[in-house]
N, C-alpha and C. Protein backbone atom coordinates (compact mmCIF):
# COMPACT_ATOMS: atom_id res chain seq x y z
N UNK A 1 -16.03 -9.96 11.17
CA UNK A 1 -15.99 -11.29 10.56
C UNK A 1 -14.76 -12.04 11.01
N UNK A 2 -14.44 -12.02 12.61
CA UNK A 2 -13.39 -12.89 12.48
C UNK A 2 -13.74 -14.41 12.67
N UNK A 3 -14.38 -14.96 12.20
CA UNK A 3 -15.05 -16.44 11.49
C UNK A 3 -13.86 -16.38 10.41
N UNK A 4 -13.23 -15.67 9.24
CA UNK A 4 -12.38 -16.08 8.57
C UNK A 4 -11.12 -16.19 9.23
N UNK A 5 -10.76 -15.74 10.10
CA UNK A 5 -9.60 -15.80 11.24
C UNK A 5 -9.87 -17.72 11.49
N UNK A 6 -11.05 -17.95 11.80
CA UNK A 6 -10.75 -19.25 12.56
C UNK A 6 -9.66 -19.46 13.94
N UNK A 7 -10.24 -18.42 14.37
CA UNK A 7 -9.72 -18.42 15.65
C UNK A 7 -8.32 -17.97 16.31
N UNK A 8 -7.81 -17.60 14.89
CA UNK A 8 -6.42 -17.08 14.71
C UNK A 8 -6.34 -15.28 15.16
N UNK A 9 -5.34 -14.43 15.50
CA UNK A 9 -5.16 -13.12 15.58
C UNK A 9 -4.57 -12.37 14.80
N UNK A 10 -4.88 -11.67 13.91
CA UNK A 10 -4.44 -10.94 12.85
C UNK A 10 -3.38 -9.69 13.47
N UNK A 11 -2.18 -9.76 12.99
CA UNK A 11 -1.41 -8.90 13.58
C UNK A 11 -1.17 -7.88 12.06
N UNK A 12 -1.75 -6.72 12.02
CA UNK A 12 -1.23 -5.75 11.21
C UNK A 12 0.19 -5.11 11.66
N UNK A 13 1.15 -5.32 10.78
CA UNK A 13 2.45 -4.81 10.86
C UNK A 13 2.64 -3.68 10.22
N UNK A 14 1.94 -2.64 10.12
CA UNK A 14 1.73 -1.25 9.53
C UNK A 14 1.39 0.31 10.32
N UNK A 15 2.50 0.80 10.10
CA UNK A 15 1.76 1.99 10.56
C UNK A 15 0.76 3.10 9.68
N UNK A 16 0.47 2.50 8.58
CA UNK A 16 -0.82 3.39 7.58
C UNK A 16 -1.76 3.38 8.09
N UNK A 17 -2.35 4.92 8.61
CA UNK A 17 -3.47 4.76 8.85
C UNK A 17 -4.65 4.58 7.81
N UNK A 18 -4.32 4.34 6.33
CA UNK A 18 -4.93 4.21 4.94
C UNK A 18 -5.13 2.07 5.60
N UNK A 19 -4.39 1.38 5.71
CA UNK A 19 -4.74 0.32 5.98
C UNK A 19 -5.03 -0.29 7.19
N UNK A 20 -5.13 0.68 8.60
CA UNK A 20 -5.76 0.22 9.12
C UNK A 20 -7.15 0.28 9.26
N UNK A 21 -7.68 1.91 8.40
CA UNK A 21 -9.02 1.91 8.13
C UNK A 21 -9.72 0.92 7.63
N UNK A 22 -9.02 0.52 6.22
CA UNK A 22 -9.55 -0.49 5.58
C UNK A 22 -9.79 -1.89 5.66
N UNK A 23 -9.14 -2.33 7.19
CA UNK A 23 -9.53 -3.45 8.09
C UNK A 23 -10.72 -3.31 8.89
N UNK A 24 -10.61 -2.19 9.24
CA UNK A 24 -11.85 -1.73 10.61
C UNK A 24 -12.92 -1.55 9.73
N UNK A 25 -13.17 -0.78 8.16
CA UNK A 25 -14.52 -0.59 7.33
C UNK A 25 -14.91 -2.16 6.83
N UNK A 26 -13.65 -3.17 6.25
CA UNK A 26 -14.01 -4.27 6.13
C UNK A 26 -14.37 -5.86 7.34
N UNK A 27 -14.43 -5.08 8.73
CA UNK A 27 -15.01 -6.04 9.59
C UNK A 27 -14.10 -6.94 9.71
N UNK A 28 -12.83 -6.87 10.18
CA UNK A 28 -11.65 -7.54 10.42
C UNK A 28 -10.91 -7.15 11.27
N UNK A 29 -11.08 -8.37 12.22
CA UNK A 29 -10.02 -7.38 13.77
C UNK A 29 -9.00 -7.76 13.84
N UNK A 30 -8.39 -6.49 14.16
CA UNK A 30 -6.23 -6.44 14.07
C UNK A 30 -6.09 -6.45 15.31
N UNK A 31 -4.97 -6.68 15.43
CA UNK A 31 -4.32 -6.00 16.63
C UNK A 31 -2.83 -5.50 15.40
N UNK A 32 -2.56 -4.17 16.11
CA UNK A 32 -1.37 -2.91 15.71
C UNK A 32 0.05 -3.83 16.12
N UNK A 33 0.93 -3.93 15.19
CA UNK A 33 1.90 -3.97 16.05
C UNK A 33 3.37 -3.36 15.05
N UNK A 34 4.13 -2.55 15.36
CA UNK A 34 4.88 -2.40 13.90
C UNK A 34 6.40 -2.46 14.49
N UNK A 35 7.01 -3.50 13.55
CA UNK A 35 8.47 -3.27 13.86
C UNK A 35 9.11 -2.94 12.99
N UNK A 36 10.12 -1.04 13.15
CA UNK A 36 10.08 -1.02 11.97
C UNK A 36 11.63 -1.14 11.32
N UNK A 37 11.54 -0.87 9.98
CA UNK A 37 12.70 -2.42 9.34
C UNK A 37 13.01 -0.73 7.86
N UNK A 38 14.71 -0.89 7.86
CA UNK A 38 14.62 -0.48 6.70
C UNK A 38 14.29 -0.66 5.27
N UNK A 39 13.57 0.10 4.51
CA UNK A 39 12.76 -0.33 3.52
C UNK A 39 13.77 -0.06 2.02
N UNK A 40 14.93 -1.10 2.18
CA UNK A 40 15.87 -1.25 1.09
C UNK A 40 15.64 -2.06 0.36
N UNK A 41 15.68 -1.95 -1.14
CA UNK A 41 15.88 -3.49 -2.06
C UNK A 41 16.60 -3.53 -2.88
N UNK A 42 17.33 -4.68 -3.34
CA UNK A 42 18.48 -4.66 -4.60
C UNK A 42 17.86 -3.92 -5.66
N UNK A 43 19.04 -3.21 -6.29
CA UNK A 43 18.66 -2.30 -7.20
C UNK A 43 18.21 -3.04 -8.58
N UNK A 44 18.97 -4.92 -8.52
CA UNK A 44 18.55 -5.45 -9.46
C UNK A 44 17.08 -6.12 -9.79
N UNK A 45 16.47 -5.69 -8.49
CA UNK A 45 14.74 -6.24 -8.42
C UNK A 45 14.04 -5.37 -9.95
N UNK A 46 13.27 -6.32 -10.14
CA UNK A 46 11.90 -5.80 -10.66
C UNK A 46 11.20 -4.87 -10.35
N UNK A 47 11.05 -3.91 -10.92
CA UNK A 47 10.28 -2.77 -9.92
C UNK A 47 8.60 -3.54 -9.46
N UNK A 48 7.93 -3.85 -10.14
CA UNK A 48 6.90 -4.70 -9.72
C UNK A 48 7.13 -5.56 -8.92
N UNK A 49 8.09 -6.05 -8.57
CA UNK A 49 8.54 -6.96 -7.85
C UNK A 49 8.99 -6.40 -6.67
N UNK A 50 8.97 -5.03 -6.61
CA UNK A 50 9.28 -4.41 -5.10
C UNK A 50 8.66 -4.58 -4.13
N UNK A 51 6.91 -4.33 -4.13
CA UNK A 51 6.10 -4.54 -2.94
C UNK A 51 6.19 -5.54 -2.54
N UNK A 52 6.13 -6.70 -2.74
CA UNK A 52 6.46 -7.95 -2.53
C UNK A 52 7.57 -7.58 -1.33
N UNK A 53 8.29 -7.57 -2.39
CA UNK A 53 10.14 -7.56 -1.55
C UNK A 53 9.74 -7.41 -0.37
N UNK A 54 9.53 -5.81 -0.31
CA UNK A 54 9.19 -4.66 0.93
C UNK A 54 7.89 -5.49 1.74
N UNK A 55 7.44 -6.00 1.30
CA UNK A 55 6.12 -6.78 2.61
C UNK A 55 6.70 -8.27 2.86
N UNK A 56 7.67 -8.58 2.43
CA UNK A 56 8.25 -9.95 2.97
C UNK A 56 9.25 -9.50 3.98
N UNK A 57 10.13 -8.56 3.54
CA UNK A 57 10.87 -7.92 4.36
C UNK A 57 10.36 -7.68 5.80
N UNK A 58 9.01 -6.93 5.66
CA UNK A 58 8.68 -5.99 7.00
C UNK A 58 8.18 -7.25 7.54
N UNK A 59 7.63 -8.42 7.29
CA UNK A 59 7.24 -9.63 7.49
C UNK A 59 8.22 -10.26 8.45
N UNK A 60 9.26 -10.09 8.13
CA UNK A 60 10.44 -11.12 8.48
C UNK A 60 11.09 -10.60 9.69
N UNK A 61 10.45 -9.68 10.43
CA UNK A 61 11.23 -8.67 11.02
C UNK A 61 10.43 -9.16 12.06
N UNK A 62 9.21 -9.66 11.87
CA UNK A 62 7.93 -10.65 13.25
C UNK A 62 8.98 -11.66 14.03
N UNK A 63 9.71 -12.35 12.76
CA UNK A 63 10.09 -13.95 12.53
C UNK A 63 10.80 -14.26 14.56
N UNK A 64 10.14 -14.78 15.08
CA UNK A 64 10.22 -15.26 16.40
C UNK A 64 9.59 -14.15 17.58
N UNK A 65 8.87 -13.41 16.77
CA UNK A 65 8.12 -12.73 17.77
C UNK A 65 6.51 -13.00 17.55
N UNK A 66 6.07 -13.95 16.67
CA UNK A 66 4.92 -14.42 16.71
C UNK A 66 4.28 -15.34 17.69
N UNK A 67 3.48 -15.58 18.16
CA UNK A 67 2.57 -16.36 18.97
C UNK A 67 1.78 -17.02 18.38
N UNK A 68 1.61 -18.74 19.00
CA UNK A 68 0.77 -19.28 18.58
C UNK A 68 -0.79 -18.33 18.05
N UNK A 69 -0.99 -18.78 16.89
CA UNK A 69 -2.54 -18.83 16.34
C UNK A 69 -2.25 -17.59 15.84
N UNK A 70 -1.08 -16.17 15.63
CA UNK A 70 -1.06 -15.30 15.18
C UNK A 70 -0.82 -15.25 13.87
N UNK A 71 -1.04 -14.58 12.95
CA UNK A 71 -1.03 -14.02 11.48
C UNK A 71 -0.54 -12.94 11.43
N UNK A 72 0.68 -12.40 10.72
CA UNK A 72 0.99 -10.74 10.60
C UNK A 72 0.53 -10.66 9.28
N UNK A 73 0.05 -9.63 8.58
CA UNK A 73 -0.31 -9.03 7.78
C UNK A 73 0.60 -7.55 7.49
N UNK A 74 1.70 -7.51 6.26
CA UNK A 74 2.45 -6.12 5.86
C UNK A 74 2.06 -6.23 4.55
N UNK A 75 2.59 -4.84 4.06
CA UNK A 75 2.06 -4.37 3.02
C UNK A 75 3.18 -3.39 2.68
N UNK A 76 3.45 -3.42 0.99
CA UNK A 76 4.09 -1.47 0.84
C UNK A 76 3.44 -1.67 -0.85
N UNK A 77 3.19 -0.56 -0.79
CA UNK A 77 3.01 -0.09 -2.05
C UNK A 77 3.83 1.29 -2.68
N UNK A 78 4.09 0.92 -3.80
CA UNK A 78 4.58 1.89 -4.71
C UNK A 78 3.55 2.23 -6.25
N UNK A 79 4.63 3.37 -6.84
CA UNK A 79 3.87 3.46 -8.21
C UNK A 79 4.57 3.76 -8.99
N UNK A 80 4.56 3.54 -10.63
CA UNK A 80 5.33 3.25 -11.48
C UNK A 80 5.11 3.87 -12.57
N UNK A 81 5.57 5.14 -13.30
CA UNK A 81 5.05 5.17 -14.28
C UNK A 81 6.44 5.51 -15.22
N UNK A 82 5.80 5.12 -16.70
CA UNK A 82 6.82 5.22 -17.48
C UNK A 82 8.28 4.61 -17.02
N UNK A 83 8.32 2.97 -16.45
CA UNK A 83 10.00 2.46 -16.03
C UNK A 83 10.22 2.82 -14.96
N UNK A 84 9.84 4.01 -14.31
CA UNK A 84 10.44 4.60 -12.60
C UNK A 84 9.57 4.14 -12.21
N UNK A 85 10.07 4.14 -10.47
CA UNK A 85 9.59 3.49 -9.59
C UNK A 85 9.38 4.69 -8.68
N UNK A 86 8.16 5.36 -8.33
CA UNK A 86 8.00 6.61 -7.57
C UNK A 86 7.61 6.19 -5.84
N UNK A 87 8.37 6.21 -4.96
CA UNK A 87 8.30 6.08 -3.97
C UNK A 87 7.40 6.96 -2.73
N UNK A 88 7.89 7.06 -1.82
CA UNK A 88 6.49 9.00 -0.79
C UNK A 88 7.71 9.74 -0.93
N UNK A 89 7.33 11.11 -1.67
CA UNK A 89 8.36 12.10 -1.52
C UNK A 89 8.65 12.71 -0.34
N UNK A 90 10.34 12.94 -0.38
CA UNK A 90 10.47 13.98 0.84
C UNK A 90 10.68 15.19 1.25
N UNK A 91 10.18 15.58 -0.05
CA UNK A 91 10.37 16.96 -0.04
C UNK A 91 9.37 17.77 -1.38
N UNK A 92 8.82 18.82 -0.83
CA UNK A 92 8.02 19.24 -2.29
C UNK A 92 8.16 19.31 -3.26
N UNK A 93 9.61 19.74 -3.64
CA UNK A 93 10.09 19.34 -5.03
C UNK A 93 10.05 18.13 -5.46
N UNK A 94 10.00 17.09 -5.30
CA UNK A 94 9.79 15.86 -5.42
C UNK A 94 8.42 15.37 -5.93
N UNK A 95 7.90 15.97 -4.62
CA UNK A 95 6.30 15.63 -4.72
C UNK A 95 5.14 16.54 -5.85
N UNK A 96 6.48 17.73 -6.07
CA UNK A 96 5.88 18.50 -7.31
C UNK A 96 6.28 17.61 -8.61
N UNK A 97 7.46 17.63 -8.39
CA UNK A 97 7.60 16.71 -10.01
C UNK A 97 6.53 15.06 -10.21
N UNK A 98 7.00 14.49 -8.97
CA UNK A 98 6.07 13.33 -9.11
C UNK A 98 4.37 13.84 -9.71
N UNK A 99 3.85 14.34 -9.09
CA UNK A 99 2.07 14.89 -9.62
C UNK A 99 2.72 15.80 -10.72
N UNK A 100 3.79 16.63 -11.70
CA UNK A 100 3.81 17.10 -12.77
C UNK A 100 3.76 15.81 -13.99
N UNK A 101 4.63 15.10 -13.31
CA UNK A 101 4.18 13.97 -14.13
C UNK A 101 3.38 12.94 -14.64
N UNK A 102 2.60 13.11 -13.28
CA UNK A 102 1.10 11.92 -13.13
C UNK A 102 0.62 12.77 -13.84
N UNK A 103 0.65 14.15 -13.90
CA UNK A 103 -0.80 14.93 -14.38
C UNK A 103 -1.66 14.21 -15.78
N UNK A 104 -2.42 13.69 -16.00
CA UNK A 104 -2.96 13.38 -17.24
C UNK A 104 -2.77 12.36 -17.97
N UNK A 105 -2.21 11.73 -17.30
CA UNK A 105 -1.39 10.43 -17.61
C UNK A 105 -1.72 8.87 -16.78
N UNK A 106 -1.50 7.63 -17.01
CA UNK A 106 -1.78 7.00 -16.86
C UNK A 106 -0.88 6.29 -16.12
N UNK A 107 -0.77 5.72 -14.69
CA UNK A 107 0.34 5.05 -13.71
C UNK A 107 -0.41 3.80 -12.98
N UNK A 108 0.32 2.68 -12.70
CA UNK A 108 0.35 1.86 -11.92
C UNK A 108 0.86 1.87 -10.63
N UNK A 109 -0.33 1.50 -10.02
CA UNK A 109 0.28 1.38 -8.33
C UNK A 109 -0.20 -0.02 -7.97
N UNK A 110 1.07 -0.51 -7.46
CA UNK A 110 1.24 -1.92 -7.40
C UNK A 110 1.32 -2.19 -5.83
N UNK A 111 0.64 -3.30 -4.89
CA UNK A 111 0.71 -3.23 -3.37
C UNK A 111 0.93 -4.63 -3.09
N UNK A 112 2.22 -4.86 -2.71
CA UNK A 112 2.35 -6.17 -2.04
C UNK A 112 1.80 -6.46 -0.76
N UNK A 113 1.43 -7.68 -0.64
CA UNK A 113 0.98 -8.11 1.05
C UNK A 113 1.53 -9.50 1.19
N UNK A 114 1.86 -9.34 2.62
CA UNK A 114 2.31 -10.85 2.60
C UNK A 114 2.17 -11.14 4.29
N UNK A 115 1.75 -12.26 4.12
CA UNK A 115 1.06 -13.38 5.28
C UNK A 115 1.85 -13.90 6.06
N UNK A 116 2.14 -14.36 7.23
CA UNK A 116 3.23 -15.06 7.85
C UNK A 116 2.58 -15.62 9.33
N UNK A 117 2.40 -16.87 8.99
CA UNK A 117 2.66 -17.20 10.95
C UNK A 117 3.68 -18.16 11.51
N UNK A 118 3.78 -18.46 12.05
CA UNK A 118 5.19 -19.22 12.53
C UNK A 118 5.00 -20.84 11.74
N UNK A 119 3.88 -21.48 10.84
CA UNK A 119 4.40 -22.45 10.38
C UNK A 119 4.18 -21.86 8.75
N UNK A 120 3.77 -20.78 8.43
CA UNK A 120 3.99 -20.61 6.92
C UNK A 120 3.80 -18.81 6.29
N UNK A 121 4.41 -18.90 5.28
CA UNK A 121 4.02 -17.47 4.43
C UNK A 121 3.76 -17.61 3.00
N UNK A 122 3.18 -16.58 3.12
CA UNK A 122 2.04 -16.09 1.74
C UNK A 122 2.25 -15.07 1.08
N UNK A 123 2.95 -14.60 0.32
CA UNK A 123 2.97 -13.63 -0.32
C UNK A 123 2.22 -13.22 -2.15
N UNK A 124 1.28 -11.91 -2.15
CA UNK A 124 0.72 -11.63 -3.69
C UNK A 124 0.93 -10.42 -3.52
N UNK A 125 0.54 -9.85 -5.07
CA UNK A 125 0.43 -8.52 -5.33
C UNK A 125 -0.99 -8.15 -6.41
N UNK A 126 -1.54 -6.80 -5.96
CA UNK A 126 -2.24 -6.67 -7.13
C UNK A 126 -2.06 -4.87 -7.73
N UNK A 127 -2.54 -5.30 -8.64
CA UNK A 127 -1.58 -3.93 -9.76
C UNK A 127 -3.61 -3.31 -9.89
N UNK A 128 -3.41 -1.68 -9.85
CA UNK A 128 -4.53 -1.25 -10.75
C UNK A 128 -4.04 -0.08 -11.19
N UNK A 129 -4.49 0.45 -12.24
CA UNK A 129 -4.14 1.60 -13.37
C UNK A 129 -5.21 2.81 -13.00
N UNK A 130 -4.39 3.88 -12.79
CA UNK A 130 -4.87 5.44 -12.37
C UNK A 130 -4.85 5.80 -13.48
N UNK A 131 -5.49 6.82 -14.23
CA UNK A 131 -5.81 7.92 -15.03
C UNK A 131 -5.80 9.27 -14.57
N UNK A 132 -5.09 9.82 -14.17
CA UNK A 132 -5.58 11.37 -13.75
C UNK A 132 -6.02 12.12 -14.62
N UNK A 133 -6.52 13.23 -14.20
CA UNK A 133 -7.44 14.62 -15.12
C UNK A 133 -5.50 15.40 -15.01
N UNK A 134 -5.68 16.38 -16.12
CA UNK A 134 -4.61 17.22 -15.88
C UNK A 134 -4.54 17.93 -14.57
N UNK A 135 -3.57 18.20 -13.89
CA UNK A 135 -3.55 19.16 -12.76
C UNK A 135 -2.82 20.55 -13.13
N UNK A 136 -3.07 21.24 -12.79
CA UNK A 136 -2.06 23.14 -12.79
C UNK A 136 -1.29 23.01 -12.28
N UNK A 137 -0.50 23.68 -12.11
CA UNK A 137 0.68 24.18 -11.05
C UNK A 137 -0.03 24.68 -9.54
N UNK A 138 -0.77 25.64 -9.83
CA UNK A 138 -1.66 25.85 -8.65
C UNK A 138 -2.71 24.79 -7.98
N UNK A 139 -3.04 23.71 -8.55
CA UNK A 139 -3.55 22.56 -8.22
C UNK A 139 -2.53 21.99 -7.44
N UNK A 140 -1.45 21.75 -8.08
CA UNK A 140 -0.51 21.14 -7.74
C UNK A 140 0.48 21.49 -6.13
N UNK A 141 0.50 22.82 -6.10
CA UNK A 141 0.96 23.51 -5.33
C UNK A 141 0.05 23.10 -3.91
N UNK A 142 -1.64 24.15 -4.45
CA UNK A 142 -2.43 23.45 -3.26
C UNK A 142 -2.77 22.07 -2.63
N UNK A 143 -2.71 20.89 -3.66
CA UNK A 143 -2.11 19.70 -3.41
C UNK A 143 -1.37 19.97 -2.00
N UNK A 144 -0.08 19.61 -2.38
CA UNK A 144 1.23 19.41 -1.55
C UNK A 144 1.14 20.26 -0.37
N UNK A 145 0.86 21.12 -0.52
CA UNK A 145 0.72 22.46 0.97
C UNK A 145 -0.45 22.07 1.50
N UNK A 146 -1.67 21.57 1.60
CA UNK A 146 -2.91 21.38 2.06
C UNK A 146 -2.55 19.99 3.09
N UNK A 147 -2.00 18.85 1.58
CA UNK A 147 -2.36 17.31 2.43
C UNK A 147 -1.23 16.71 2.48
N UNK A 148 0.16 17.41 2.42
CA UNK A 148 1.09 17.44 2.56
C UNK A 148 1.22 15.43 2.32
N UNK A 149 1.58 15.30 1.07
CA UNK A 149 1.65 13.88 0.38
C UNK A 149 2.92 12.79 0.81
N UNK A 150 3.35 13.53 2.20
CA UNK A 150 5.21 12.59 2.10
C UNK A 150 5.36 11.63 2.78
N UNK A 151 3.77 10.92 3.05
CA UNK A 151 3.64 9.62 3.43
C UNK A 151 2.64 8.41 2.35
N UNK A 152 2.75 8.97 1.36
CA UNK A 152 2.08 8.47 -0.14
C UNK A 152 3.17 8.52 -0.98
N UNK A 153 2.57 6.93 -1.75
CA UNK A 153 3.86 6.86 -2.96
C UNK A 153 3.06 7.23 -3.97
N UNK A 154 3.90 7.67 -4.42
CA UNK A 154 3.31 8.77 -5.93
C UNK A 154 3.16 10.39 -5.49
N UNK A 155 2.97 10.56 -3.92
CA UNK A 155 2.80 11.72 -3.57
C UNK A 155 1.22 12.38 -3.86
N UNK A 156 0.66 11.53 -4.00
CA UNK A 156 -1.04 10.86 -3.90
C UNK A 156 -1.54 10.23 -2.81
N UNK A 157 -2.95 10.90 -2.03
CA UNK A 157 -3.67 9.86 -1.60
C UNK A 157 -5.27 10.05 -2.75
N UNK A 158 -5.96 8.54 -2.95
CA UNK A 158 -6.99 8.47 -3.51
C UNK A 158 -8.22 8.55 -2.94
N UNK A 159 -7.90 8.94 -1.30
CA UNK A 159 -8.86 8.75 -0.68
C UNK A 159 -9.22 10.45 -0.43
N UNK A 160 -8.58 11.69 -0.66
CA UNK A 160 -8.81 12.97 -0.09
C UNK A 160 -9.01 13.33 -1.72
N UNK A 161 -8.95 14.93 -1.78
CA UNK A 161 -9.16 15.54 -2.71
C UNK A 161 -8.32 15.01 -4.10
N UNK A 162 -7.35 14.50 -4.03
CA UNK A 162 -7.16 14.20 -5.35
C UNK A 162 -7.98 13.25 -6.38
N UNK A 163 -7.97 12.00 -5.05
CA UNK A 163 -9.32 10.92 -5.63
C UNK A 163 -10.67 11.54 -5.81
N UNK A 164 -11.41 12.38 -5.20
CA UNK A 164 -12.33 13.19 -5.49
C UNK A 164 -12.43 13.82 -6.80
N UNK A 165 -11.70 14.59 -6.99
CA UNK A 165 -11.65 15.56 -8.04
C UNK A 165 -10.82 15.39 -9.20
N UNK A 166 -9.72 14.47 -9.46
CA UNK A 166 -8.75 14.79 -10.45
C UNK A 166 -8.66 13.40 -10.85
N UNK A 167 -9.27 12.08 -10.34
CA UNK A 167 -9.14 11.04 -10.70
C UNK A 167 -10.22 10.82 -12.26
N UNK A 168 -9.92 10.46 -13.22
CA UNK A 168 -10.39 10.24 -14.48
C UNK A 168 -11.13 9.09 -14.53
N UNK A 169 -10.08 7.62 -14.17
CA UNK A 169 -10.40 6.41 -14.53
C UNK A 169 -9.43 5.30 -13.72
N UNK A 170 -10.62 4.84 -13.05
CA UNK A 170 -9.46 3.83 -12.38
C UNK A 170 -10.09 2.05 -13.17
N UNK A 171 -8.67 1.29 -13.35
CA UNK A 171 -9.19 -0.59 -13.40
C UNK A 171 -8.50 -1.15 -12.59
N UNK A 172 -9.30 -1.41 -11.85
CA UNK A 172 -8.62 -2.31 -11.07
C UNK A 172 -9.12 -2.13 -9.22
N UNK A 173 -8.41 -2.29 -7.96
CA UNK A 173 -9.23 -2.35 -6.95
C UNK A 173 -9.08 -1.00 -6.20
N UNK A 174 -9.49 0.19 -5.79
CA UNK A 174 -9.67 1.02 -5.69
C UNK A 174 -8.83 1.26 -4.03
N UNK A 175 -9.45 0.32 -2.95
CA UNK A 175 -8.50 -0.48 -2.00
C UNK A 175 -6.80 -0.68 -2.14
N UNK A 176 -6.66 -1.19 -3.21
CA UNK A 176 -5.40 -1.44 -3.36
C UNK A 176 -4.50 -0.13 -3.77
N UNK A 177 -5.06 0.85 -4.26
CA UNK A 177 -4.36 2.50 -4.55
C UNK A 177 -4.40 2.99 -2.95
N UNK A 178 -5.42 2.49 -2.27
CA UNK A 178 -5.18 3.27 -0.51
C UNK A 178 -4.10 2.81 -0.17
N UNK A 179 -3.89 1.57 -0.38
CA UNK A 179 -2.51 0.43 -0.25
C UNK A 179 -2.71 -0.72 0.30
N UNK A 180 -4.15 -1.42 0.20
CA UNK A 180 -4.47 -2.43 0.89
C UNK A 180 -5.54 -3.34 -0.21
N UNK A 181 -5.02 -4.17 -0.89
CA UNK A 181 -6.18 -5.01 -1.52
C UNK A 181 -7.29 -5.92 -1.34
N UNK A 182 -8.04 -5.19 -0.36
CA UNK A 182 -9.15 -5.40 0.66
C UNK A 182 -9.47 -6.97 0.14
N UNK A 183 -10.05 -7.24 -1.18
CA UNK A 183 -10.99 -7.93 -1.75
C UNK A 183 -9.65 -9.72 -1.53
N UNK A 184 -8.57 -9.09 -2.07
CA UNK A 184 -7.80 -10.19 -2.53
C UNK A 184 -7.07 -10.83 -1.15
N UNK A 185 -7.19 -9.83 -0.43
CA UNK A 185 -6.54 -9.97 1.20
C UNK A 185 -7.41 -11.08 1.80
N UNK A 186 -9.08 -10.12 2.02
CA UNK A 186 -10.24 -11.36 2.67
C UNK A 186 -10.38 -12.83 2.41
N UNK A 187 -9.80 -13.38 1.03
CA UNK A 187 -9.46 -14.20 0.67
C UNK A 187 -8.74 -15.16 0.49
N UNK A 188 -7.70 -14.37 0.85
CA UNK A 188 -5.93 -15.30 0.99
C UNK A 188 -6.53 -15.81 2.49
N UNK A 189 -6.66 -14.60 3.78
CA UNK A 189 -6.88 -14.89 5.12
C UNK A 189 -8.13 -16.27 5.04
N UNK A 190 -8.77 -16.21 4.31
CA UNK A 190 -9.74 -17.75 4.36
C UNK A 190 -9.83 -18.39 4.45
N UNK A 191 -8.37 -18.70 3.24
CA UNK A 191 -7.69 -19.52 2.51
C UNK A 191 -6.35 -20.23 3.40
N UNK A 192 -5.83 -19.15 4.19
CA UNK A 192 -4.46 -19.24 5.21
C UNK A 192 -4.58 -19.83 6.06
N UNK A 193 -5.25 -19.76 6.67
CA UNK A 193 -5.95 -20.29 8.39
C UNK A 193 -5.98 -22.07 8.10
């Protein structure tokens, strides 16, 4: 469908392979390009207010390397539960406590995206609420050792066995937990051009 492009080139600034799938299943052609940018923010931000940050940031990092008629498209997502802000663990202990804590419980994962071509930017976010089933220790364990989580925030992907099996209840866009808010994205790009 690049008819919503209007003739423009969508530059994905991501190296997730969780969002570049979700361009290629939703009929939207990228071109790859990633420059990559440290992913720091004032400690006085909003934690909801991080993805944002972090996709304006990785955004800004294009700023004079765009080409006429181009669009970059970044993204970061995080997840939040209970006040913390759970980032991709780097280490199993981490990624054990993070899923000891999701276990059974209810978290937000929030995914900024933001738009940019050399005469304007766009930045939203959309929030949806996970439910997990309880997990074991041995769940937990095989988790982390199997799909090794330390490129997922929360130390979750929703797309392999955890979303399969241990997910309870999700509201909200199912897309946007991969880290890409497919529905709200196709729309802004419509809207951008």
């Amino acid at each position: 469908m690049d008819n919503i492009l209007n003739g423009n080139i969508l530059i994905l600034g991501s190296s997730s392979p969780r969002r570049q799938e979700i361009l290629k299943m939703a009929g939207i052609p990228y071109e790859l390009q990633i420059i990559p940018v440290d992913e720091i923010y004032p400690d006085s931000i909003e934690h909801k207010d991080v993805p944002i940050y972090l996709s304006e940031l990785k955004a800004n990092a294009f700023k004079g390397n765009l080409q006429k008629r181009h669009i970059v498209c970044t993204a970061d997502t995080v997840v939040l539960y209970e006040g913390q802000l759970l980032g991709k663990p780097k280490t199993f202990a981490e990624a054990k406590t993070m899923l000891t804590n999701l276990s059974g419980n209810t978290h937000e994962v929030v995914t900024g995206v933001t738009l940019m071509s050399n005469e304007k930017k766009v930045s939203f976010s959309e929030s949806s609420l996970v439910t997990l089933f309880p997990l074991s220790a041995d769940e937990v364990t095989y988790y982390i050792n199997t799909f090794k989580p330390y490129d997922k925030a929360g130390a979750y992907g929703i797309q392999e066995w955890m979303g399969f099996n241990k997910i309870e209840k999700i509201i909200g866009s199912y897309h946007n937990i991969m880290g890409l808010p497919m529905a709200a994205l196709y729309h802004k790009l419509k809207d951008f051009s």
